[in-house]
C-alpha atoms as a PDB file:
ATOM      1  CA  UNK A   1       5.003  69.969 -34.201  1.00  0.00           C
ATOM      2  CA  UNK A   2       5.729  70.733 -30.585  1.00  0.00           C
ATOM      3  CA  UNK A   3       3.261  74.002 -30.588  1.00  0.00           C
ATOM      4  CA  UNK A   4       6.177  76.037 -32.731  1.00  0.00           C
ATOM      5  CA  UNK A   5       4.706  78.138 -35.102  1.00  0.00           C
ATOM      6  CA  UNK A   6       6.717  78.838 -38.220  1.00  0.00           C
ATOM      7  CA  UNK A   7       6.538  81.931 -40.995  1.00  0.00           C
ATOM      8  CA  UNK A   8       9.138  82.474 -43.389  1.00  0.00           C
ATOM      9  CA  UNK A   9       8.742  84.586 -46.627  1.00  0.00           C
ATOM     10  CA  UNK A  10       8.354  82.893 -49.913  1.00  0.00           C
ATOM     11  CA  UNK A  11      12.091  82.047 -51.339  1.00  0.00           C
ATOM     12  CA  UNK A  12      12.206  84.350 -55.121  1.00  0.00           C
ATOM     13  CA  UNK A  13      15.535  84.036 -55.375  1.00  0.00           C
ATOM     14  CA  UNK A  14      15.526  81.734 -59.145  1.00  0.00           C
ATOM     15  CA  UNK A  15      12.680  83.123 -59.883  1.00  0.00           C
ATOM     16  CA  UNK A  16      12.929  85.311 -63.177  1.00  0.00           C
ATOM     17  CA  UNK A  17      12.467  89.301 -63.212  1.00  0.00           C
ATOM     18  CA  UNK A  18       9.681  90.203 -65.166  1.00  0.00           C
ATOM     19  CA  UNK A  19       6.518  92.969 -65.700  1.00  0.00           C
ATOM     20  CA  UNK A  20       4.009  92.611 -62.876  1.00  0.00           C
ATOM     21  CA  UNK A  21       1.048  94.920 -62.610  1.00  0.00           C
ATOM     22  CA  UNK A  22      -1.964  94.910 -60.443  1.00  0.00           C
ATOM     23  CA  UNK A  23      -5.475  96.563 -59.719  1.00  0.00           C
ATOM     24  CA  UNK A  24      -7.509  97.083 -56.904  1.00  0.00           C
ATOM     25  CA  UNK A  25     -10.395  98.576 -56.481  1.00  0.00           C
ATOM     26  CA  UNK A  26     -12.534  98.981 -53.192  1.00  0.00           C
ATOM     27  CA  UNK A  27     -15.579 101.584 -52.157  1.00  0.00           C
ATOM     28  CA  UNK A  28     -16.681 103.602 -49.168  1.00  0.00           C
ATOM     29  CA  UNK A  29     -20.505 104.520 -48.757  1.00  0.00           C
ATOM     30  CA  UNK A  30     -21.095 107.784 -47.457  1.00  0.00           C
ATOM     31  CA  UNK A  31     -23.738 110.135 -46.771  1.00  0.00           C
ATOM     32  CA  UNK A  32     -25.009 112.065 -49.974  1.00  0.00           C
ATOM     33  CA  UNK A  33     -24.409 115.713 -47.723  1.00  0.00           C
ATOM     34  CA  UNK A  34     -20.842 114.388 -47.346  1.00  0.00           C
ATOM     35  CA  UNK A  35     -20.574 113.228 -50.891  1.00  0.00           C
ATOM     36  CA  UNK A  36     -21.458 116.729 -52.413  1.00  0.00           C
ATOM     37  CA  UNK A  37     -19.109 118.346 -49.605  1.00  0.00           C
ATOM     38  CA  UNK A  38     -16.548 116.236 -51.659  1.00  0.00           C
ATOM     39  CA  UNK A  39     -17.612 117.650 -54.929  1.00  0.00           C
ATOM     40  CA  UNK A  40     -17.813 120.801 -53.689  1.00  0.00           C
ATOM     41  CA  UNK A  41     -14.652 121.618 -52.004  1.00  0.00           C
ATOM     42  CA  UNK A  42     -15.833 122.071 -48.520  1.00  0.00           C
ATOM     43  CA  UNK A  43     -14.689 119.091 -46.180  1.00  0.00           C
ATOM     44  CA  UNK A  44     -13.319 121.255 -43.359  1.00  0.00           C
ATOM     45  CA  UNK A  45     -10.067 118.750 -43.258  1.00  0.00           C
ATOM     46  CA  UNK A  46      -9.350 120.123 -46.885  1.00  0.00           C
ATOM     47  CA  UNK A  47      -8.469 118.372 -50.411  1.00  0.00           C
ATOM     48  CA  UNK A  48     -10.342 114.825 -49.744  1.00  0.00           C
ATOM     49  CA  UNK A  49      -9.550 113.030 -53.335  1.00  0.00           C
ATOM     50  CA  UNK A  50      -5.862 114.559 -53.524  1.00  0.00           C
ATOM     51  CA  UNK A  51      -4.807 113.657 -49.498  1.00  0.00           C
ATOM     52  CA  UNK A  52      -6.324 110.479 -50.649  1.00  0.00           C
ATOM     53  CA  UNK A  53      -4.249 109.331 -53.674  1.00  0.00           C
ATOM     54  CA  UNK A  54      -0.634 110.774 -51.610  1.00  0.00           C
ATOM     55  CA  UNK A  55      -1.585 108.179 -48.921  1.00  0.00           C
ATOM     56  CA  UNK A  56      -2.189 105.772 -51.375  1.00  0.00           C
ATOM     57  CA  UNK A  57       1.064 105.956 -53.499  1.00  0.00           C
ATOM     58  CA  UNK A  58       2.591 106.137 -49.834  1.00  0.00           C
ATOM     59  CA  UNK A  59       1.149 102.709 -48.803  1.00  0.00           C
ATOM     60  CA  UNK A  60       1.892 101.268 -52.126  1.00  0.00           C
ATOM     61  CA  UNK A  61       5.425 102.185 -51.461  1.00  0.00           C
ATOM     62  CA  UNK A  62       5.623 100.836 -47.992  1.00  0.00           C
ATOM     63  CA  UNK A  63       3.244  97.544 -48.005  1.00  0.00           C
ATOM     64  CA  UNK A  64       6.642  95.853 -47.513  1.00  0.00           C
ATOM     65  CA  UNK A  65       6.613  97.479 -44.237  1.00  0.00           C
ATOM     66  CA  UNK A  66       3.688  97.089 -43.096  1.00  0.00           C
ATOM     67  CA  UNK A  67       2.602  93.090 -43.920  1.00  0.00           C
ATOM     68  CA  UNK A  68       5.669  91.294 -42.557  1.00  0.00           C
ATOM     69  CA  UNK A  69       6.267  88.847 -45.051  1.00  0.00           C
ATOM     70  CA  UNK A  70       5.947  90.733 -48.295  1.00  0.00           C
ATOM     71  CA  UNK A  71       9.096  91.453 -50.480  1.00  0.00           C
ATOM     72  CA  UNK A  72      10.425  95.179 -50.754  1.00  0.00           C
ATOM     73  CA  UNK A  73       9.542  95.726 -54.349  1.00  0.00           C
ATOM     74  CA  UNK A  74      10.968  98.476 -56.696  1.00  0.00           C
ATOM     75  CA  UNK A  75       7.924  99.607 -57.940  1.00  0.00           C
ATOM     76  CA  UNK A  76       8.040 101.601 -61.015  1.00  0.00           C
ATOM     77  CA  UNK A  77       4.453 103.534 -61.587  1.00  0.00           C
ATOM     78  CA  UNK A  78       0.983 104.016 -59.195  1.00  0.00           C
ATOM     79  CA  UNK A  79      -2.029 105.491 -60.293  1.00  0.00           C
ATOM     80  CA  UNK A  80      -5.190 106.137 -58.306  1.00  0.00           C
ATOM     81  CA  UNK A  81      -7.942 106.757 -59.314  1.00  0.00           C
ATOM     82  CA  UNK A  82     -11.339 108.053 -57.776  1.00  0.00           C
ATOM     83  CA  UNK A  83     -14.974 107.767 -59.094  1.00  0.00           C
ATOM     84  CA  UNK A  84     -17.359 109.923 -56.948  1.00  0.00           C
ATOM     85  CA  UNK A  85     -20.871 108.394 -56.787  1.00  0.00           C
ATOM     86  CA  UNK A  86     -23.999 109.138 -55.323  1.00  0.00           C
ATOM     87  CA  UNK A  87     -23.802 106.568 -52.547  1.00  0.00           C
ATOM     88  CA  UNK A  88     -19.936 107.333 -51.678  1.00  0.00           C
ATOM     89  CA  UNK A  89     -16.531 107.287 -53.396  1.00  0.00           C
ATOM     90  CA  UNK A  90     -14.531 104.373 -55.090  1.00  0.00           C
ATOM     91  CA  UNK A  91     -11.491 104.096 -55.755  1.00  0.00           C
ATOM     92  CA  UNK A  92      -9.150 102.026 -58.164  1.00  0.00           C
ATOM     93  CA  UNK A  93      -5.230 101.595 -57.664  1.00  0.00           C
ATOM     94  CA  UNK A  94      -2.861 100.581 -60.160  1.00  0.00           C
ATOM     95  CA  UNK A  95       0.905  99.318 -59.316  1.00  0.00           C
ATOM     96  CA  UNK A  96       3.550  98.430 -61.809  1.00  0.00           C
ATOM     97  CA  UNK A  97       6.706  96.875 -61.162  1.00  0.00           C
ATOM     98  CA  UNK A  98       9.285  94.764 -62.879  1.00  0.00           C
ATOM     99  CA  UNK A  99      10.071  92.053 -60.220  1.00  0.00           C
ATOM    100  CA  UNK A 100      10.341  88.838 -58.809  1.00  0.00           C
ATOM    101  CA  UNK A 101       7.078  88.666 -57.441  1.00  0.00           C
ATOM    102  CA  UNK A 102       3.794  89.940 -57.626  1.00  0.00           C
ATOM    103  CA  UNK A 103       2.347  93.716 -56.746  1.00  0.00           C
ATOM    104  CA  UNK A 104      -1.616  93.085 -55.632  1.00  0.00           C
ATOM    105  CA  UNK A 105      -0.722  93.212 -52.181  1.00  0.00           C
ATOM    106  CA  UNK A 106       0.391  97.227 -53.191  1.00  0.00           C
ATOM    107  CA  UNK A 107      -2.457  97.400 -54.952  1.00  0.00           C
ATOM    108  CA  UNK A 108      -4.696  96.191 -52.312  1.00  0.00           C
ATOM    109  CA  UNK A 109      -2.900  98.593 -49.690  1.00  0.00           C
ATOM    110  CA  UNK A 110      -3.013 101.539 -51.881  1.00  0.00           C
ATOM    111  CA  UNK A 111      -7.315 100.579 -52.380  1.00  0.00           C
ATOM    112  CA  UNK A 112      -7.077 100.584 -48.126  1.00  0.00           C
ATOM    113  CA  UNK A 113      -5.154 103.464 -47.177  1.00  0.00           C
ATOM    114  CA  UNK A 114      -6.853 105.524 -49.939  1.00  0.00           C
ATOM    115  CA  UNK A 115     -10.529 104.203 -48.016  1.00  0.00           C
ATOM    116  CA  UNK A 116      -9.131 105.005 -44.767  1.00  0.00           C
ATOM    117  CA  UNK A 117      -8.436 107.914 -45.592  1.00  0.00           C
ATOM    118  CA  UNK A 118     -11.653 109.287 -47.035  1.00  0.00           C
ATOM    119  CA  UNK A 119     -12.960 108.512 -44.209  1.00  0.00           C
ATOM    120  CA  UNK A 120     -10.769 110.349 -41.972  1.00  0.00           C
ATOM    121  CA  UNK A 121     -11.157 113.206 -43.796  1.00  0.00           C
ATOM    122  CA  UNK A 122     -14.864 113.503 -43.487  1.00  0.00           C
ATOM    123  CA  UNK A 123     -15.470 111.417 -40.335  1.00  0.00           C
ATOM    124  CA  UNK A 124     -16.769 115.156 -38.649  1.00  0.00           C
ATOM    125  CA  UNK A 125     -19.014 114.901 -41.620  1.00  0.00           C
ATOM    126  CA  UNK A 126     -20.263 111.153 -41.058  1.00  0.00           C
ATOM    127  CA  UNK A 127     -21.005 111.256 -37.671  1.00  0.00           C
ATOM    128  CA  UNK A 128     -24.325 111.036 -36.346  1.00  0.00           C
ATOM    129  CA  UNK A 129     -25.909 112.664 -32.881  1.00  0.00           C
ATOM    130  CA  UNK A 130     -24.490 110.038 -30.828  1.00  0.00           C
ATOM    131  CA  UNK A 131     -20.863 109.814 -32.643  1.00  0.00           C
ATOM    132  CA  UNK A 132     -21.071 107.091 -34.538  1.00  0.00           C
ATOM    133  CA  UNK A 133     -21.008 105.952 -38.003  1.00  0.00           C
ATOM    134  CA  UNK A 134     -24.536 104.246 -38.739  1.00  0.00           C
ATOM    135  CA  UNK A 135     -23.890 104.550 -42.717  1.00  0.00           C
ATOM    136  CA  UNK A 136     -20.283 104.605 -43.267  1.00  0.00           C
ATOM    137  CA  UNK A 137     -18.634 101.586 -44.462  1.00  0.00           C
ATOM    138  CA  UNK A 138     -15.557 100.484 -46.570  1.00  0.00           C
ATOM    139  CA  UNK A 139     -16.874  97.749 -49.286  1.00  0.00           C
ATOM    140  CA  UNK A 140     -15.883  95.434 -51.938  1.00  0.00           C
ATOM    141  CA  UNK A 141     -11.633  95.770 -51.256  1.00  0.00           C
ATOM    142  CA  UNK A 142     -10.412  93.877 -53.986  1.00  0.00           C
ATOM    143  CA  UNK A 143      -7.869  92.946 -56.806  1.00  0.00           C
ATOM    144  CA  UNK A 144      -9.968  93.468 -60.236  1.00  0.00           C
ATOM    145  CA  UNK A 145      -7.042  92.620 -62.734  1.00  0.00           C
ATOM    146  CA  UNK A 146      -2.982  90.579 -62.268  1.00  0.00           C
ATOM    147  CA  UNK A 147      -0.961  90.684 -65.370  1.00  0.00           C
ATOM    148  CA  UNK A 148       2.267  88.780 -65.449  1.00  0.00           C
ATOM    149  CA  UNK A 149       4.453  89.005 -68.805  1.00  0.00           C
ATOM    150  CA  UNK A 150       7.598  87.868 -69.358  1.00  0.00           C
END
């Protein structure tokens, strides 16, 4: 090769249309005052969990758009889901679709944008006398479960 670099999507044209259905699951630590904020309904930015899950079904619905070589996929049902810990918030997104190809990169988008978002929402919360973010951190991002069926 003569330093041309080449991308193309994956060709799913003879492939066969079938269930697909994906889940991610990834975790943000946060501080145990911004935690019980959380529980408590008093993040000055508002609804945490519920801003959360809109901008995940959001991503899930345009990860075509925003990785440049996925597929546009009609996808047919997202859940999210949140578990609020001690040490921070997980959270664990579901995508089903009957396709061509598979939905973990949704999945995975939905787990990142829903993350991201947390920690928008409390960043005020999370920020330390210098403005930074000494125990914030987005952990573990990935795909806990692929079914295919025919």
């Amino acid at each position: 090769m003569s330093g041309e670099v080449r991308v193309s999507m994956v060709d799913i044209t003879e492939k066969p249309v079938v269930y697909r259905e994906a889940t991610a699951r990834g975790f943000i630590r946060l501080r145990k005052e911004t935690v019980n904020a959380i529980r408590e309904g008093k993040v000055p930015k508002g609804d945490v969990l519920n801003v959360a899950r809109i901008a995940a079904v959001q991503a899930v619905k345009r990860t075509w758009d925003l990785l440049p070589l996925c597929h546009p996929i009609p996808i047919t049902s997202v859940s999210v889901d949140f578990n609020v810990r001690e040490d921070g918030v997980e959270v664990t997104v579901t995508v089903k679709a009957t396709s061509k190809t598979g939905v973990e990169m949704e999945a995975l988008t939905g787990a990142s944008i829903a993350l991201l978002t947390v920690w928008d929402m409390v960043k005020a919360l999370e920020k330390d006398e210098r403005g930074q973010y000494p125990y914030t951190s987005i952990q573990e991002i990935k795909v806990v479960e692929k079914i295919k069926r025919a």
